[in-house]
Protein backbone atom coordinates (compact mmCIF):
# COMPACT_ATOMS: atom_id res chain seq x y z
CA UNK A 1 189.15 131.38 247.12
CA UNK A 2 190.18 127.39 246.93
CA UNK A 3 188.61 126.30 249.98
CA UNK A 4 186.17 124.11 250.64
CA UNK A 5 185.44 120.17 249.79
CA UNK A 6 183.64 118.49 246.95
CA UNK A 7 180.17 118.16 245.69
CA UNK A 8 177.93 115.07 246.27
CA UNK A 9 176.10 115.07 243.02
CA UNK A 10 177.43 118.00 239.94
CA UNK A 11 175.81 118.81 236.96
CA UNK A 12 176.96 121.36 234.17
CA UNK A 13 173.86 122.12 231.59
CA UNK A 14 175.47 124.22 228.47
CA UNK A 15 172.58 126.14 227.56
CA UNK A 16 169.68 127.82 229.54
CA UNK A 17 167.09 125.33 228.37
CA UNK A 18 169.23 122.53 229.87
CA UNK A 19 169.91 124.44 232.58
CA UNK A 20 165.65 124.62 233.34
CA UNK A 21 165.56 121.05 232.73
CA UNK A 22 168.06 120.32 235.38
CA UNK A 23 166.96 122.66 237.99
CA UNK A 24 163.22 121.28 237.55
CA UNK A 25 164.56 117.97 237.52
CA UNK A 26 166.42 118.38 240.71
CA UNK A 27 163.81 120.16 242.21
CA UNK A 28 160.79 117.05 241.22
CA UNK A 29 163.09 114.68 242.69
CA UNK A 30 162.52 116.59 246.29
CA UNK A 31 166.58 118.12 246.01
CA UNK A 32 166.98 121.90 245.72
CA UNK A 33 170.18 122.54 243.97
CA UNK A 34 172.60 125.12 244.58
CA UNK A 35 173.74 127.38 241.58
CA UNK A 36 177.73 127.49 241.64
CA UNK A 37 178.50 130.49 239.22
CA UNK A 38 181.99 131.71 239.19
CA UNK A 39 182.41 131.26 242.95
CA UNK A 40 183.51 134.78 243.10
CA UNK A 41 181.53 135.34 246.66
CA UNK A 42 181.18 131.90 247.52
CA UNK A 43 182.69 129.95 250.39
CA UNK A 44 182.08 126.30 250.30
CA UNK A 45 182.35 124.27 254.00
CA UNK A 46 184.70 121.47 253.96
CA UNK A 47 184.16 117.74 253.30
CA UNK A 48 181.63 116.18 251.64
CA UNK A 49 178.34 119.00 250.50
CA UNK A 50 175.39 116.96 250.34
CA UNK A 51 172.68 117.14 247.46
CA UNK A 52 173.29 118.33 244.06
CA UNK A 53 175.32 121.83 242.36
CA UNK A 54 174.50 122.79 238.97
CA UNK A 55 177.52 124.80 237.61
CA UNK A 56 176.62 127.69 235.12
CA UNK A 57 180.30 127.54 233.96
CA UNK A 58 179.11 126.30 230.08
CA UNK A 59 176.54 128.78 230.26
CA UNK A 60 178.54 131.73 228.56
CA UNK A 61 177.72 132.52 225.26
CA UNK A 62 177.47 136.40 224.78
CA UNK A 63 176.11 137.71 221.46
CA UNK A 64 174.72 140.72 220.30
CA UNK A 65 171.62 141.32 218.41
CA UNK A 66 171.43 140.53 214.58
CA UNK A 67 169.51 144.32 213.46
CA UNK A 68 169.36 147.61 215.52
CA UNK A 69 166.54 147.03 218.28
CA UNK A 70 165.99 143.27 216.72
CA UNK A 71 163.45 141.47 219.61
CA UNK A 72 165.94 139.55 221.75
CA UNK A 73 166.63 135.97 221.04
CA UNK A 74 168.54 134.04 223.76
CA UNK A 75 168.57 130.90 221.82
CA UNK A 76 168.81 132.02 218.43
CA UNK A 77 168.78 129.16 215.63
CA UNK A 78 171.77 127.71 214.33
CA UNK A 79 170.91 129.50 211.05
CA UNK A 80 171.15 132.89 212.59
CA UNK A 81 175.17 132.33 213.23
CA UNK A 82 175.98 133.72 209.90
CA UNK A 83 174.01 136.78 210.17
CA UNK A 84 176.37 139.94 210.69
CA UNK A 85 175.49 141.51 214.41
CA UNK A 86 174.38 145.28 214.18
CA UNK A 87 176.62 148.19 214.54
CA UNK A 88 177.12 148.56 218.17
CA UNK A 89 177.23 152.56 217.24
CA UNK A 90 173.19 151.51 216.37
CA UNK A 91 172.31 148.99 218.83
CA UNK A 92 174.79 148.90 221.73
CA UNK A 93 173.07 146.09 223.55
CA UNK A 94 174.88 142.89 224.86
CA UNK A 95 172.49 139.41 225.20
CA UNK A 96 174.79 137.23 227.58
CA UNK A 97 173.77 134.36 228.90
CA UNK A 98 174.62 133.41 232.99
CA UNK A 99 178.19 131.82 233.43
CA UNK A 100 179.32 134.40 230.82
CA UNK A 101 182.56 136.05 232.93
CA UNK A 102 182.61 139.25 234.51
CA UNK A 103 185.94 139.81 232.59
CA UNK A 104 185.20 138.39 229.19
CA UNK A 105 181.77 140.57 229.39
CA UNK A 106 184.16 143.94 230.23
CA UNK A 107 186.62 143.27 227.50
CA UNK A 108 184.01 142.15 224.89
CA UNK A 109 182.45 145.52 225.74
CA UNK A 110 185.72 147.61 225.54
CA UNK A 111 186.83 146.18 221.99
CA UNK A 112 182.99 147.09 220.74
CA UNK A 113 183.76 151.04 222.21
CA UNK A 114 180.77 150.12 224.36
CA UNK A 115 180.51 151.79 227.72
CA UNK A 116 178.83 150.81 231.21
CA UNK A 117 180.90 147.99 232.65
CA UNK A 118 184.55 149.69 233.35
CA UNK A 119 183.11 149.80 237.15
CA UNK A 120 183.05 145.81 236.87
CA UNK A 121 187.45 146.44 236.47
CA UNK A 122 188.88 143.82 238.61
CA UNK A 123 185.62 141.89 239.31
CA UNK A 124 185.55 138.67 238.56
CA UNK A 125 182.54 135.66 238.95
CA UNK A 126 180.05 135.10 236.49
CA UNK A 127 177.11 137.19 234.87
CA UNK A 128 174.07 135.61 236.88
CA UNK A 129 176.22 135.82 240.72
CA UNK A 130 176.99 139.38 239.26
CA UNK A 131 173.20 139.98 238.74
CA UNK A 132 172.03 138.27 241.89
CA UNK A 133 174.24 140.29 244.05
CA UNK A 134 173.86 143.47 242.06
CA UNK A 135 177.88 143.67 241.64
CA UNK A 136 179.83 147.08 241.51
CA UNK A 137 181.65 149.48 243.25
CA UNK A 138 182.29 153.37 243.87
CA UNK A 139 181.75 153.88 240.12
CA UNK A 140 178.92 152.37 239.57
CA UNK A 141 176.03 148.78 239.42
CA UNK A 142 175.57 145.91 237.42
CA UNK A 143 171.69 147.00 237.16
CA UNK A 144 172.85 150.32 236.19
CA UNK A 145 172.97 149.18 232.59
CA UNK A 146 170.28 145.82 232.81
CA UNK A 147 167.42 146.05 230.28
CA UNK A 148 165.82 142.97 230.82
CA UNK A 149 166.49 139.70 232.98
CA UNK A 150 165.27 136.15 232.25
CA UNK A 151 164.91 133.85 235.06
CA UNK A 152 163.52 130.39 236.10
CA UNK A 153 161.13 131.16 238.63
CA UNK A 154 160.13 129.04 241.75
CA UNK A 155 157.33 127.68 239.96
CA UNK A 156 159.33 126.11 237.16
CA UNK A 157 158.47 128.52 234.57
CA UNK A 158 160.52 131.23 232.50
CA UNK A 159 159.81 134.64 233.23
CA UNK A 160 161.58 137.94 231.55
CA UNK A 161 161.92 140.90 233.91
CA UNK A 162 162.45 144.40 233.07
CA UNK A 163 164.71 147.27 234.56
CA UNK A 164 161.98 149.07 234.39
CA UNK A 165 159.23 147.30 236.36
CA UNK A 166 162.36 145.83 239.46
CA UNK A 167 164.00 147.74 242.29
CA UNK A 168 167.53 146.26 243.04
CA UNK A 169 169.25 147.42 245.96
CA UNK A 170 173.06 147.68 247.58
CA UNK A 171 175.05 144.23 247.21
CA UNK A 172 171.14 142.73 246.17
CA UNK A 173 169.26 142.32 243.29
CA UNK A 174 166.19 141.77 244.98
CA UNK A 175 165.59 138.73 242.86
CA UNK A 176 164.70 136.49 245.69
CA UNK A 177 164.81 132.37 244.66
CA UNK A 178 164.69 133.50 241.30
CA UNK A 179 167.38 132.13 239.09
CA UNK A 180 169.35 133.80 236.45
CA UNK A 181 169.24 132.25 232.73
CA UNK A 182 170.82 135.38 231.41
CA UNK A 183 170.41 139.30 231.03
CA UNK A 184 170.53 142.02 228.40
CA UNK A 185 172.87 144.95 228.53
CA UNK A 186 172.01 147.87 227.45
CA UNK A 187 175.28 150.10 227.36
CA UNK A 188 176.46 153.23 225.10
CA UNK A 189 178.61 154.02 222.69
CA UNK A 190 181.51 156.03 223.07
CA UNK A 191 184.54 154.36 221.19
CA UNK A 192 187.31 151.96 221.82
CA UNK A 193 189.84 154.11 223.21
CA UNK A 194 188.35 155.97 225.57
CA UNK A 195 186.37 153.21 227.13
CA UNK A 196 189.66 151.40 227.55
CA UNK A 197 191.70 154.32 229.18
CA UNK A 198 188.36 154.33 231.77
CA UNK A 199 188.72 150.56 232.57
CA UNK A 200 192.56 150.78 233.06
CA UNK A 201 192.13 153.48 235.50
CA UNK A 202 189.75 151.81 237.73
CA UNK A 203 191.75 148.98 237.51
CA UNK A 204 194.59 150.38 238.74
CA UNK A 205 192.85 152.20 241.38
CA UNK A 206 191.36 149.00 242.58
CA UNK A 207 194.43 147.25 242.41
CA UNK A 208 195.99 149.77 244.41
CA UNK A 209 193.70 149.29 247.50
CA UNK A 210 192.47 145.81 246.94
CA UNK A 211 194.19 142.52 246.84
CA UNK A 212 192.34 141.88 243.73
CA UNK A 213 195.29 139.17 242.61
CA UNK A 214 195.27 137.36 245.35
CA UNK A 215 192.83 134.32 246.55
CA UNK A 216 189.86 135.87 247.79
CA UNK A 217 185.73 135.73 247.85
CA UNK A 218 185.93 139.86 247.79
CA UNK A 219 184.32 141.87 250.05
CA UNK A 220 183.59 140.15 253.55
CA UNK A 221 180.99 141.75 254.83
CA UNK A 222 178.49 144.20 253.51
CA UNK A 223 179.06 148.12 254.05
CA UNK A 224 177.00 148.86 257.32
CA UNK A 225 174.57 151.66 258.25
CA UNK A 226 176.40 155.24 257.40
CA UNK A 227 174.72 156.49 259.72
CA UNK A 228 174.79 154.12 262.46
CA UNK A 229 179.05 153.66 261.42
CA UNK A 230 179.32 157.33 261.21
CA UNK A 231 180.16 157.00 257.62
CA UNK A 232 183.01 154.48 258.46
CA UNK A 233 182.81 151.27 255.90
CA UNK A 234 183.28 147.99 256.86
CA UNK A 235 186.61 147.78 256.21
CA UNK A 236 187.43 151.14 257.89
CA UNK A 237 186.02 149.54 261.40
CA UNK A 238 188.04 146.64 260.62
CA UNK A 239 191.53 148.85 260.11
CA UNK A 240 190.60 150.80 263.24
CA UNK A 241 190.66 148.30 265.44
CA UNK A 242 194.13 147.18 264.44
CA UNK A 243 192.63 143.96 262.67
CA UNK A 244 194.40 143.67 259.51
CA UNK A 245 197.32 141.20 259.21
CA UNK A 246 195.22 138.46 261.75
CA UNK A 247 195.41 134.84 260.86
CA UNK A 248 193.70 131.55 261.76
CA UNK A 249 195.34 128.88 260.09
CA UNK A 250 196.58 129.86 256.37
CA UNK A 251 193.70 133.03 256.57
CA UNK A 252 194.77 135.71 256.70
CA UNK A 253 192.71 139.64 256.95
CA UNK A 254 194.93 141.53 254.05
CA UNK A 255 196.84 144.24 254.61
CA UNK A 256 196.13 145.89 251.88
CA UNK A 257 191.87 146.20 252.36
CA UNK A 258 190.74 145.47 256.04
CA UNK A 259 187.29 144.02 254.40
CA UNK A 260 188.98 141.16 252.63
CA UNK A 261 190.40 137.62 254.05
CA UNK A 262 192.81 135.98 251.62
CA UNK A 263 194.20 132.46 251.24
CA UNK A 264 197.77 132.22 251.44
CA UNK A 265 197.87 128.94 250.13
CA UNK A 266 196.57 126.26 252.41
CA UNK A 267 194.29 127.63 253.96
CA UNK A 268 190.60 125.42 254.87
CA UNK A 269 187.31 126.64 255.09
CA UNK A 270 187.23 126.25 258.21
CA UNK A 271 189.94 129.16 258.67
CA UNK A 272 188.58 131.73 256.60
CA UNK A 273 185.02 131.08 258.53
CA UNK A 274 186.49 131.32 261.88
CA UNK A 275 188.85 134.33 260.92
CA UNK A 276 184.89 136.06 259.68
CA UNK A 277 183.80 135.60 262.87
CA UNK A 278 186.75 136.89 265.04
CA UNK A 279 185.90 140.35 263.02
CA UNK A 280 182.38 140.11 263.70
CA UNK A 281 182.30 139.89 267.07
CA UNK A 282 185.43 141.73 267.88
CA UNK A 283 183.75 144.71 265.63
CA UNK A 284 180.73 144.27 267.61
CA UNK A 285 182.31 144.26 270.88
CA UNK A 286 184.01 147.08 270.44
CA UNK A 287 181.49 149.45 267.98
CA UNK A 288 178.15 148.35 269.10
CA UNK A 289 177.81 147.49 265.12
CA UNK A 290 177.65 143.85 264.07
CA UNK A 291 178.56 143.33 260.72
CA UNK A 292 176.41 141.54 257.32
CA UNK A 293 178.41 138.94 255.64
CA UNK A 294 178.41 139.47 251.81
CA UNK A 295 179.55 135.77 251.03
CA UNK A 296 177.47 133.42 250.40
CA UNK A 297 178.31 130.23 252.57
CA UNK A 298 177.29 126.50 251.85
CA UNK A 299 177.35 124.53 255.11
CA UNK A 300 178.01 120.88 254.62
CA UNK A 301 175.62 120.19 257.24
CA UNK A 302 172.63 121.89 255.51
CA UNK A 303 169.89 119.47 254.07
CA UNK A 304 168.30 121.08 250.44
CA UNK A 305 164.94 119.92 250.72
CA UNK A 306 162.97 121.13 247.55
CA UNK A 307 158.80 122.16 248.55
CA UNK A 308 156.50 119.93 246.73
């Protein structure tokens, strides 16, 4: 959204094993990082944020495996680079690591004929934010098509979680203070062209109702209750009320999508934050319904005290 001030301390690992190294290493020193993945939900406070950030944005290798239903390798050896990847018509899984892009993963995907990810059109971020959050939209989730995830878990150890055995849920991929190394994919086949007409629909129709090209963090707040809302989505209760178009500053609530605050050019954190909360509790006053931010927010004033 390009807001917010400047990290104290910023370290970018290129590969999962550095990034464990760094994490524990923050984490032994009595710091708790924070992950900055593509930033695509993020709103960082202005000034000066305390303590370190350990960007994922070298993180993005995406490969696929080297022989239909090959065990996964998400460090494979140098000597493996030659090796011709299986038909994806054979094995049409994706092994991408956690700053791979939301974009780069769809496209990758389309040019393979591979099939799954067109409801990721017009989302942008970074794999592990996109797992975290369980990412999506009307057509479909990001776990929808997860085999397996690896992450670093609070103990300092690497852990590989299956579909199978985890229970995401809406906008939450019920990962907890688990962090992402990377994920497998597990999509279908189904052939270049047609997977490509799919994503340029759903593009189009998402361009059509969402400011998707404008400076954003997406989505403001989560989708409330349908029953308590009376099936009405957050942005719905937002429209009704006559709130799209408000500013604070250079904020302003789009006109195009009632559930999205864009950045007109100068605007600070400080704006978009206090625009947020002007919904909130106008949409509470006046619905009885108070409203679940879907950003995540990093206060400057918060202290990241690792447990020891």
């Amino acid at each position: 959204m390009r807001v917010g001030g400047r990290a104290e301390w910023l370290l970018e690992p290129a590969t999962p094993d550095e990034f464990v190294l760094a994490v524990n290493a923050a984490r032994e020193r009595g710091c708790e990082p924070r992950i900055l993945g593509g930033g695509a939900n993020l709103i960082v406070d202005d000034g000066l944020l305390p303590g370190v950030v350990i960007a994922t944005d070298r993180i993005k290798r995406v490969f696929r495996p080297s022989a239909p239903q090959a065990p996964i390798e998400f460090e494979p050896a140098q000597d493996q680079a030659s090796i011709a990847p299986a038909d994806p018509a054979a094995d049409p899984r994706l092994i991408a690591w956690c700053g791979a892009s939301m974009p780069g993963l769809m496209q990758m995907a389309t040019a393979l004929g591979l099939t799954g990810l067109e409801c990721l059109a017009g989302v942008p971020g970074h794999l592990g934010g996109g797992v975290v959050m369980n990412a999506g939209g009307r057509y479909g989730e990001l776990w929808d098509v997860i085999e397996l995830v690896r992450v670093l878990e609070r103990d300092g150890t690497v852990r590989d979680i299956a579909r199978s055995e985890h229970q995401p849920r809406y906008r939450n991929g019920g990962l907890g203070e688990r962090i992402v190394l990377g994920a497998v994919l597990r999509l279908k086949y189904e052939g270049t062209a047609a997977v490509r007409e799919r994503a340029k629909e759903y593009l189009l129709e998402k361009r059509r109702v969402q400011p998707v090209t404008e400076w954003s963090a997406g989505c403001v707040f989560k989708n409330p209750d349908k029953e308590r809302a009376a099936g009405a989505s957050a942005g719905m209760l937002i429209d009704r009320m006559g709130l799209k178009g408000r500013t604070r500053g250079d904020a302003i609530v789009s006109t195009l999508h009632g559930n999205f605050i864009v950045n007109r050019g100068k605007a600070t954190a400080a704006d978009v934050l206090g625009l947020m909360e002007e919904l909130r509790s106008e949409v509470a006053e006046r619905s009885g319904i108070v409203l679940e931010s879907e950003w995540r927010i990093w206060r400057a004033g918060d202290v990241r005290s690792a447990a020891v």
